[in-house]
Protein backbone atom coordinates (compact mmCIF):
# COMPACT_ATOMS: atom_id res chain seq x y z
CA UNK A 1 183.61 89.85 97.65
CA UNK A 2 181.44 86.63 97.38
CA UNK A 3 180.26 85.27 100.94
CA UNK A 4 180.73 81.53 102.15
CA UNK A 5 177.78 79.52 101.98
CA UNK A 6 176.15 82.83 103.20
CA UNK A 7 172.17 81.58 104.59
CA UNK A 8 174.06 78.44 106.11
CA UNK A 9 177.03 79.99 107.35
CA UNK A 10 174.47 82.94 109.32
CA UNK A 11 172.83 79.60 110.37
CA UNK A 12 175.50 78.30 111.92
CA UNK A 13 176.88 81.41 113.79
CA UNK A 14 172.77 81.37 115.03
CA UNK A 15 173.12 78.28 116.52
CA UNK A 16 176.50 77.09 117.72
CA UNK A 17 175.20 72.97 117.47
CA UNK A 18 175.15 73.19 114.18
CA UNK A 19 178.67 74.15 113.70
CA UNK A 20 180.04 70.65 112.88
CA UNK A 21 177.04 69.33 111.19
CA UNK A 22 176.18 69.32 107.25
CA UNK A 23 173.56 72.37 106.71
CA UNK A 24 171.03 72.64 103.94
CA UNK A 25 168.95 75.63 104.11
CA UNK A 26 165.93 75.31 101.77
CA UNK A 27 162.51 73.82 102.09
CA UNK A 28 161.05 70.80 102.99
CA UNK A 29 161.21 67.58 101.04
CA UNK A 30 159.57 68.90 98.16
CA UNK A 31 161.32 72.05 97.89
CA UNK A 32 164.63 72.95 96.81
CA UNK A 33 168.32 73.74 98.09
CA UNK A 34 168.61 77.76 98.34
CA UNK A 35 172.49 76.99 99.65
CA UNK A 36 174.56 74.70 102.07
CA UNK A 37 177.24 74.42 104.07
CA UNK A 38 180.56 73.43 103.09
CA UNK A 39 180.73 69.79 104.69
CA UNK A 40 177.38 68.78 102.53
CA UNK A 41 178.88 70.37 99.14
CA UNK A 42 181.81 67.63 99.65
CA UNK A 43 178.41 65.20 99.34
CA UNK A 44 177.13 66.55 96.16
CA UNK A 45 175.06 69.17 97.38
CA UNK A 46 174.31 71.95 95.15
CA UNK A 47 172.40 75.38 95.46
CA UNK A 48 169.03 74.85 93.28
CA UNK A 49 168.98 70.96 93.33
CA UNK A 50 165.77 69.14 94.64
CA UNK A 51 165.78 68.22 98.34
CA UNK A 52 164.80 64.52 98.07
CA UNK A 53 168.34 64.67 95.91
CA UNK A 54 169.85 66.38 98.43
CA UNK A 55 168.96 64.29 101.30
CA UNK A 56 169.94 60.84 99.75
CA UNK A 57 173.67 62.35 98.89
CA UNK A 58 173.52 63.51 102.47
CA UNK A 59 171.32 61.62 104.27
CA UNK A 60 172.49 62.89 107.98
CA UNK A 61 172.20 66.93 106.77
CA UNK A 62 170.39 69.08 108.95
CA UNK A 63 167.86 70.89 106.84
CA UNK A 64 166.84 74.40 108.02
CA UNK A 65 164.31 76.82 106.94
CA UNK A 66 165.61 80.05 105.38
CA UNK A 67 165.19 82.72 107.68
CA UNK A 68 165.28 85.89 105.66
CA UNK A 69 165.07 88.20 108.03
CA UNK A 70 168.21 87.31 109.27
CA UNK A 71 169.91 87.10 106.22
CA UNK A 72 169.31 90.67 105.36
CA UNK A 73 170.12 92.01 108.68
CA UNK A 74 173.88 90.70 108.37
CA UNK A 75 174.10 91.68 104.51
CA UNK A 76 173.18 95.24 105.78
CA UNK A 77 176.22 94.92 108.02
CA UNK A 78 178.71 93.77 105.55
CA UNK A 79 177.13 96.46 103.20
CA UNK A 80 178.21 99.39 105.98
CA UNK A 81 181.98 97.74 105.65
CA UNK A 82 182.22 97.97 102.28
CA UNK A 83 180.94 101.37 102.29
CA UNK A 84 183.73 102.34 104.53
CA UNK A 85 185.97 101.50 101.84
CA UNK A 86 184.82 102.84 98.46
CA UNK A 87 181.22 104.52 97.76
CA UNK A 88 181.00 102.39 94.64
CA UNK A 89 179.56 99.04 95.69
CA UNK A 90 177.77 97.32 93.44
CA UNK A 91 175.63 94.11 94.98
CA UNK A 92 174.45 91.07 92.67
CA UNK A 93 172.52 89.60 96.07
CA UNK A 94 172.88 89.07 99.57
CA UNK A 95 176.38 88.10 99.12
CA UNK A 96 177.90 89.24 96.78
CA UNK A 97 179.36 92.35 95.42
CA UNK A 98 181.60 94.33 93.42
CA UNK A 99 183.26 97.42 94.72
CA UNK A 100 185.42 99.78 92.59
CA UNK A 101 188.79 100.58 94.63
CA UNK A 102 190.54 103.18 92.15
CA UNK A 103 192.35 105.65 93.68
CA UNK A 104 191.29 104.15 97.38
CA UNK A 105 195.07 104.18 98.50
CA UNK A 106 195.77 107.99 98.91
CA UNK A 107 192.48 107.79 100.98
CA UNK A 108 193.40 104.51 103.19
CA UNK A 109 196.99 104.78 103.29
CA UNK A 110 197.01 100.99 102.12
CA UNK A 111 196.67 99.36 98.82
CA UNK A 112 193.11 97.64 98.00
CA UNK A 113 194.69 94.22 98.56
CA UNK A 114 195.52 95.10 102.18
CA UNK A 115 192.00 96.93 102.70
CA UNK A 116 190.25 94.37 101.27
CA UNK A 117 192.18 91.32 103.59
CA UNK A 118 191.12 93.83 106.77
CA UNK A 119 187.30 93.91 105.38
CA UNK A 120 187.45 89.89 105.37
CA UNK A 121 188.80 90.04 108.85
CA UNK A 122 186.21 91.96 110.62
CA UNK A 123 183.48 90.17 108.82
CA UNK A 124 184.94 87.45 111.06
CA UNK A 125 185.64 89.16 114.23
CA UNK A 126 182.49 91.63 114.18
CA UNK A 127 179.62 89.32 112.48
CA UNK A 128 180.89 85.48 112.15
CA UNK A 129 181.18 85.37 108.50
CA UNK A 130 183.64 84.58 105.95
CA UNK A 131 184.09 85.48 102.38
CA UNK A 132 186.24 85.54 99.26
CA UNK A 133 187.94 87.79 97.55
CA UNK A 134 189.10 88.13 94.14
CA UNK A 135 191.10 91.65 92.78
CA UNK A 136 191.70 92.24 89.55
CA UNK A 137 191.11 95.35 86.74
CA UNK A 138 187.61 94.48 85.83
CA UNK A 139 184.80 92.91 86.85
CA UNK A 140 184.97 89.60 85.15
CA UNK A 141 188.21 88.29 86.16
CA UNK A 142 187.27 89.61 90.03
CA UNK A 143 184.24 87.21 89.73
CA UNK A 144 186.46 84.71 88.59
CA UNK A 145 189.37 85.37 91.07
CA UNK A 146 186.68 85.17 93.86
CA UNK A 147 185.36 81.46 92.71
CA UNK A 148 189.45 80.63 92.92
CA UNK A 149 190.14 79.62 96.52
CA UNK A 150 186.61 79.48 98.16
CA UNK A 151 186.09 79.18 101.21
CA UNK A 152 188.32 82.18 102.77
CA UNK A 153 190.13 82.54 99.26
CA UNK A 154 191.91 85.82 98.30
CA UNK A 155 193.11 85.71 94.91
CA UNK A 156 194.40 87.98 92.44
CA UNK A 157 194.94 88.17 88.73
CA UNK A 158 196.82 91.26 87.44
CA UNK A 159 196.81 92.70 84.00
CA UNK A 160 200.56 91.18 83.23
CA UNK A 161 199.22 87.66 84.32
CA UNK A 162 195.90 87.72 82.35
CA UNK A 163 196.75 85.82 79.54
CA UNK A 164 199.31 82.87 80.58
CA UNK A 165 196.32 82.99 83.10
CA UNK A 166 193.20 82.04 81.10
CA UNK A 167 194.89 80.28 78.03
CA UNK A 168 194.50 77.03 79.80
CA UNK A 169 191.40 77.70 81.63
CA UNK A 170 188.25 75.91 80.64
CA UNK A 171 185.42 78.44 79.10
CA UNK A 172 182.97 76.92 81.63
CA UNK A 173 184.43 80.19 83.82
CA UNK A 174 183.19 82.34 82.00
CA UNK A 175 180.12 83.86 83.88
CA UNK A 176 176.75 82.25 82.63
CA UNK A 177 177.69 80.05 79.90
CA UNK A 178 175.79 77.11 80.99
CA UNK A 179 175.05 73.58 79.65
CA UNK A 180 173.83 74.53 76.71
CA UNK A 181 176.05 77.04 75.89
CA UNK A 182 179.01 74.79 76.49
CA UNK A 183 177.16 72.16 74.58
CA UNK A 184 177.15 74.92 71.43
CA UNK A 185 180.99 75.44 71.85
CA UNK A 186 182.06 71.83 72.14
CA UNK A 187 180.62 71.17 68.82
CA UNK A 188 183.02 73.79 67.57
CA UNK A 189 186.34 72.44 69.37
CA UNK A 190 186.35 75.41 72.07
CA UNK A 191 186.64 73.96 75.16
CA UNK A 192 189.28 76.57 76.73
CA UNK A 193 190.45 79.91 76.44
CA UNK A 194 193.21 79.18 73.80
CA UNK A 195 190.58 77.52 71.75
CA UNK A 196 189.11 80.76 71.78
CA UNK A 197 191.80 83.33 70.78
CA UNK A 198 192.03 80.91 67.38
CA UNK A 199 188.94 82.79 66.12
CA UNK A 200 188.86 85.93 64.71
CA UNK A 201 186.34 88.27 65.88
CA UNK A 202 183.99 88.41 63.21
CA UNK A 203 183.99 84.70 62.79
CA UNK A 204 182.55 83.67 66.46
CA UNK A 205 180.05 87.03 65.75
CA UNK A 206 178.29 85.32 62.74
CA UNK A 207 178.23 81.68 64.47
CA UNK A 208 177.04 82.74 68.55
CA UNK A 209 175.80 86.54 67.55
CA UNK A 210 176.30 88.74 70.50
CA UNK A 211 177.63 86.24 72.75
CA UNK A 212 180.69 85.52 70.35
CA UNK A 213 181.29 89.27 70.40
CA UNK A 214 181.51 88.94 73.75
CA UNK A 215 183.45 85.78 74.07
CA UNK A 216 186.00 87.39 71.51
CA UNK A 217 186.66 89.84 74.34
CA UNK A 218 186.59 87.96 77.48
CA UNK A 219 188.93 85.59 75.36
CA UNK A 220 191.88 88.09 75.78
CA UNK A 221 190.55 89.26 79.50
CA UNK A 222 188.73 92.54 78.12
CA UNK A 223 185.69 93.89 80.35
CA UNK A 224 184.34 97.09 79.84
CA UNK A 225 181.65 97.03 82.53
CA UNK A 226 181.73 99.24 85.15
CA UNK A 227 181.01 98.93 88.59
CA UNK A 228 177.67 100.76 89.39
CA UNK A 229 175.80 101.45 92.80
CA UNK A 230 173.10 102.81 90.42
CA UNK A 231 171.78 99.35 89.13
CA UNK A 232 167.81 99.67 88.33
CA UNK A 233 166.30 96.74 90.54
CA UNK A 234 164.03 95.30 87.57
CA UNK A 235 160.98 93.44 89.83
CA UNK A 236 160.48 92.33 93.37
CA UNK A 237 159.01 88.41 93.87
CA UNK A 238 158.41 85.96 96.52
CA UNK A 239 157.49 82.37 96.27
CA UNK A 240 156.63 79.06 97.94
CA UNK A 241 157.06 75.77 97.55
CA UNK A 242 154.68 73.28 98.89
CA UNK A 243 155.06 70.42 100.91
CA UNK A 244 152.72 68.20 98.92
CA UNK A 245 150.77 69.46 95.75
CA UNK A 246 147.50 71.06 96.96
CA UNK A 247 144.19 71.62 95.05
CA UNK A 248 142.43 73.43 97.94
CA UNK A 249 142.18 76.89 96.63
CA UNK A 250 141.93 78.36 100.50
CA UNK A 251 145.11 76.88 100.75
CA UNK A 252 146.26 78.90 97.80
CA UNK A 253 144.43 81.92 98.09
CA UNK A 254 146.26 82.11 102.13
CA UNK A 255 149.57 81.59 99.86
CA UNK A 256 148.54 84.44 97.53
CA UNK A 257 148.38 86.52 99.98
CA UNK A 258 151.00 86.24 102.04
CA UNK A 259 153.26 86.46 98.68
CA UNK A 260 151.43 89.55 98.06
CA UNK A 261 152.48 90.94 101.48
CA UNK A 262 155.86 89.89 101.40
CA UNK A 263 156.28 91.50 98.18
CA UNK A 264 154.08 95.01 99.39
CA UNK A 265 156.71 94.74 102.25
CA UNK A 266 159.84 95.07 100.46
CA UNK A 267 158.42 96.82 97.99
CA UNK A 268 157.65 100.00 100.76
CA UNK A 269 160.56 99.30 102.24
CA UNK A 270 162.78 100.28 99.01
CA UNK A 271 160.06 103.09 98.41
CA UNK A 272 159.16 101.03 94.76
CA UNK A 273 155.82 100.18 92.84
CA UNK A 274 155.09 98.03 90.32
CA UNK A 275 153.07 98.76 87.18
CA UNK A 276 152.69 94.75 86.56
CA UNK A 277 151.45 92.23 88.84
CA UNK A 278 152.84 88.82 87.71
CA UNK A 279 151.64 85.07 89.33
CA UNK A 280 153.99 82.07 88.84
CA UNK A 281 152.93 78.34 89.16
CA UNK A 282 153.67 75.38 89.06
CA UNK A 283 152.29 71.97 88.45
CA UNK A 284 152.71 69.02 89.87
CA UNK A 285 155.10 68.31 86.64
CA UNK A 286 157.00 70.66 86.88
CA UNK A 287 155.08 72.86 83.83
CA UNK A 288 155.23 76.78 84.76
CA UNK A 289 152.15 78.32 84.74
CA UNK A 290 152.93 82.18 84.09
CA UNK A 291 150.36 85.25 84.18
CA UNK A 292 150.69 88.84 84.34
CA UNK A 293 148.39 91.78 84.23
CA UNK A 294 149.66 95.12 84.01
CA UNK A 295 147.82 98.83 85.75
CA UNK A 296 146.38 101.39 85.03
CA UNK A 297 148.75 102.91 87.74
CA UNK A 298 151.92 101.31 89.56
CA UNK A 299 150.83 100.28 92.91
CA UNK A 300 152.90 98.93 96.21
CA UNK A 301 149.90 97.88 97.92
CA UNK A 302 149.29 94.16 98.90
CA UNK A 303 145.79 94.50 99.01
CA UNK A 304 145.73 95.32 95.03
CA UNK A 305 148.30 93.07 94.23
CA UNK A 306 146.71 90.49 96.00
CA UNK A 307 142.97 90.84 94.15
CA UNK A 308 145.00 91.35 90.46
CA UNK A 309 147.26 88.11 91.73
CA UNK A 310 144.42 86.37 92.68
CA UNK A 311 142.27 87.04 89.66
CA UNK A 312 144.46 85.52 87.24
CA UNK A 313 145.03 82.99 89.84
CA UNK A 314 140.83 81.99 89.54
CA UNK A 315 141.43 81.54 85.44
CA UNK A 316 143.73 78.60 85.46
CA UNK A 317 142.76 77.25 89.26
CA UNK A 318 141.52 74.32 86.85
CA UNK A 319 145.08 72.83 85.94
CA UNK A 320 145.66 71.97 89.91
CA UNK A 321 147.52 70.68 91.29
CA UNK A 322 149.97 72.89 92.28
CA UNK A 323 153.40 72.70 94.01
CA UNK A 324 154.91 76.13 93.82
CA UNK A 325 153.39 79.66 93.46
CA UNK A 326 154.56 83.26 93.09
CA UNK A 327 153.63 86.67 93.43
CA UNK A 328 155.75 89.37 92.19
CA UNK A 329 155.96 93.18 90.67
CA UNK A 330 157.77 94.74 87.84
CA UNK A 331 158.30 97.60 85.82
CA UNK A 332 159.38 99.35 88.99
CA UNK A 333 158.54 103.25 89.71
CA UNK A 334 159.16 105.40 92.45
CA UNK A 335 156.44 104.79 95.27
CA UNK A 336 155.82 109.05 94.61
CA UNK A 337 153.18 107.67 91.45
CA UNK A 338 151.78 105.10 93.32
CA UNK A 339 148.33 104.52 94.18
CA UNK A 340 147.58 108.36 93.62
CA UNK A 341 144.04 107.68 92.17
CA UNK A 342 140.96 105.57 92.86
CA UNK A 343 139.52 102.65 91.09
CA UNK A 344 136.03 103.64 89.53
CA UNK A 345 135.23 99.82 88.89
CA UNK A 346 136.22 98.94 92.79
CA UNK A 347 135.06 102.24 94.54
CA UNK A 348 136.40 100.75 98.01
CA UNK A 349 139.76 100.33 97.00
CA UNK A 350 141.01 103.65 98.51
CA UNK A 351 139.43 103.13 102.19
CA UNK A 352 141.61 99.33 102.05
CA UNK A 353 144.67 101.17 100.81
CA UNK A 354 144.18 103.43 104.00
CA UNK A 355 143.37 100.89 106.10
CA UNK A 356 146.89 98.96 104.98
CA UNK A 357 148.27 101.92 105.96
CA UNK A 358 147.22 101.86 109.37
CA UNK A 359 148.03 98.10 109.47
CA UNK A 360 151.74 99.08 108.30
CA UNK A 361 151.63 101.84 111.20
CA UNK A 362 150.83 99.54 114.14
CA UNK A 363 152.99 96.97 112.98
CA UNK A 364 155.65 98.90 112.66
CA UNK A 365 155.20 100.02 116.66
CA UNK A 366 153.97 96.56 117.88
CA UNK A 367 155.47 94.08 115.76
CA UNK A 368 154.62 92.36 112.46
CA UNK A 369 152.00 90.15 114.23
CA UNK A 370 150.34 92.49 115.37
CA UNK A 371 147.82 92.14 113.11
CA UNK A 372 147.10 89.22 110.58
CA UNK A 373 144.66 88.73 107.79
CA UNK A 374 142.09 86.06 108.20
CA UNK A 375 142.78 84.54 104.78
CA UNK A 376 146.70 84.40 106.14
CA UNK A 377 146.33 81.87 108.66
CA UNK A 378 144.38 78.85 105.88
């Protein structure tokens, strides 16, 4: 099930005068496209593409800010649907998941399809939301099923239909083959499925490697995958992008910090710590900038990942300016290891990681405002 326009359709059930209007939800004219609304996509509008790009294509959009909070809350609630149905869901993001529906029916007393077209429906009537569907017998040709009919598209490709299905179909469907990839294939002559089953197995192997091994498959509508609701999540991140490039490293350092508390946040709230602090920037042409320092012990503090963000942030401050930057965590642990011992070199680091705790505590009573860092409000 892959949500439509998700962040701008929860915009537009928000606020009721935006129903008719083009939506971009991203940042400001610097920033990016995180999604949009149907009505600007007929423009040109794509998720990831520059907003100045955006806003020329569709020059009378109404660009909103993402609200997060908001996004999550009605993910949750879709979430609790699908969980109703099968106990192996299997999310990719907000939006979008896979759930496994094998031997639902005895359960249900209605096939998957039906199940599946009553899901969509209260998504509708309950939360305001639409979404495709795509059912099929494994996970790739359900992704691809979904992308048929968007938006409010319910399409199905059984096992009997596989094949006269995809022999005409272009291999740009296939799930992260991207410019270059296609680029690679063109030389070759494969520009569709059929082109495809013309090569034996062993011949696509020794030109693409692992990805003809797996093209050789997907060729003939094989997927082994399963669908898991045990997926490791592999880091936690949260960036910015500026408004104009800055220089002023108060301006950064209140950016730091915030990312670092964002991060902390979610990072509690899944009960996770990271062993590596990473810090993402980047310049005003477009270079990435890229550190990471990794811990003695996995923390899910934003006080620590703040200073260990902030000192690699002090060793290439010289290549400002800077449009973008990024705090994140990785190699994820349980929160059980965190932050169990003290730092001999900062001897004070304990009484701030009890102090954050008491922060988290009265925030959680009173609100997240209740308290604010200093450096948060440069």
């Amino acid at each position: 099930m892959d949500c439509d326009a998700f962040f701008a359709s929860v915009e537009k059930r928000d606020n009721p005068e935006l129903a008719d209007k083009p939506v971009i939800v991203g940042g400001g004219k610097r920033g990016v496209v995180s999604t949009c609304c149907y009505l600007a996509r007929i423009k040109g509008v794509r998720s990831a593409m520059p907003m100045f790009q955006a806003l020329k294509l569709c020059p009378d959009a109404v660009v909103v800010k993402p609200r997060f909070e908001a996004y999550v809350a009605a993910s949750k609630a879709i979430r609790a649907m699908m969980d109703e149905l099968t106990p192996v869901v299997e999310p990719l993001s907000l939006d979008e998941a896979f759930m496994d529906l094998t031997g639902t029916q005895r359960l249900h007393g209605a096939p998957p399809a039906v199940m599946l077209a009553r899901l969509t429906r209260r998504m509708k009537d309950e939360l305001g939301l639409t979404g495709s569907i795509g059912l099929s017998h494994n996970k790739f040709l359900a992704k691809v099923a979904s992308d048929l009919d968007k938006p409010r598209g319910f399409s199905v490709i059984g096992k009997a239909e596989t094949q006269d299905f995809l022999r005409p179909r272009s291999v740009r469907m296939i799930w992260g083959i991207g410019p270059a990839a296609q680029e690679s294939l063109d030389r070759v002559g494969i520009r569709t499925f059929e082109d495809l089953l013309r090569w034996d197995q062993a011949d696509l192997v020794a030109r693409f490697g692992g990805m003809g091994d797996r093209l050789w498959h997907l060729a003939r509508g094989q997927d082994a995958r399963r669908v898991s609701n045990r997926t490791p999540v592999k880091g936690l991140s949260n960036e910015t992008t500026f408004g104009e490039d800055t220089s002023d490293p108060d301006i950064l350092d209140g950016h730091i910090w915030r990312m670092a508390e964002k991060v902390s946040g979610r990072a509690k709230a899944k009960d996770l710590a990271g062993r590596v602090v990473t810090l993402k920037l980047k310049r005003s042409n477009h270079t990435l900038v890229s550190k990471r320092h990794s811990l003695r012990h996995p923390t899910q503090v934003a006080d620590t990942i703040y200073r260990v963000a902030r000192g690699m942030f002090d060793t290439v401050a010289g290549q400002a300016p800077f449009r973008l930057v990024g705090v994140g965590i990785s190699d994820l642990t349980g929160a059980d290891i965190a932050d169990l011992e003290g730092d001999l070199l900062d001897p004070d680091a304990g009484k701030r990681a009890k102090a954050e705790k008491a922060t988290d505590a009265i925030r959680a009573r009173f609100g997240a405002d209740a308290i604010i860092k200093g450096r948060a409000l440069r």
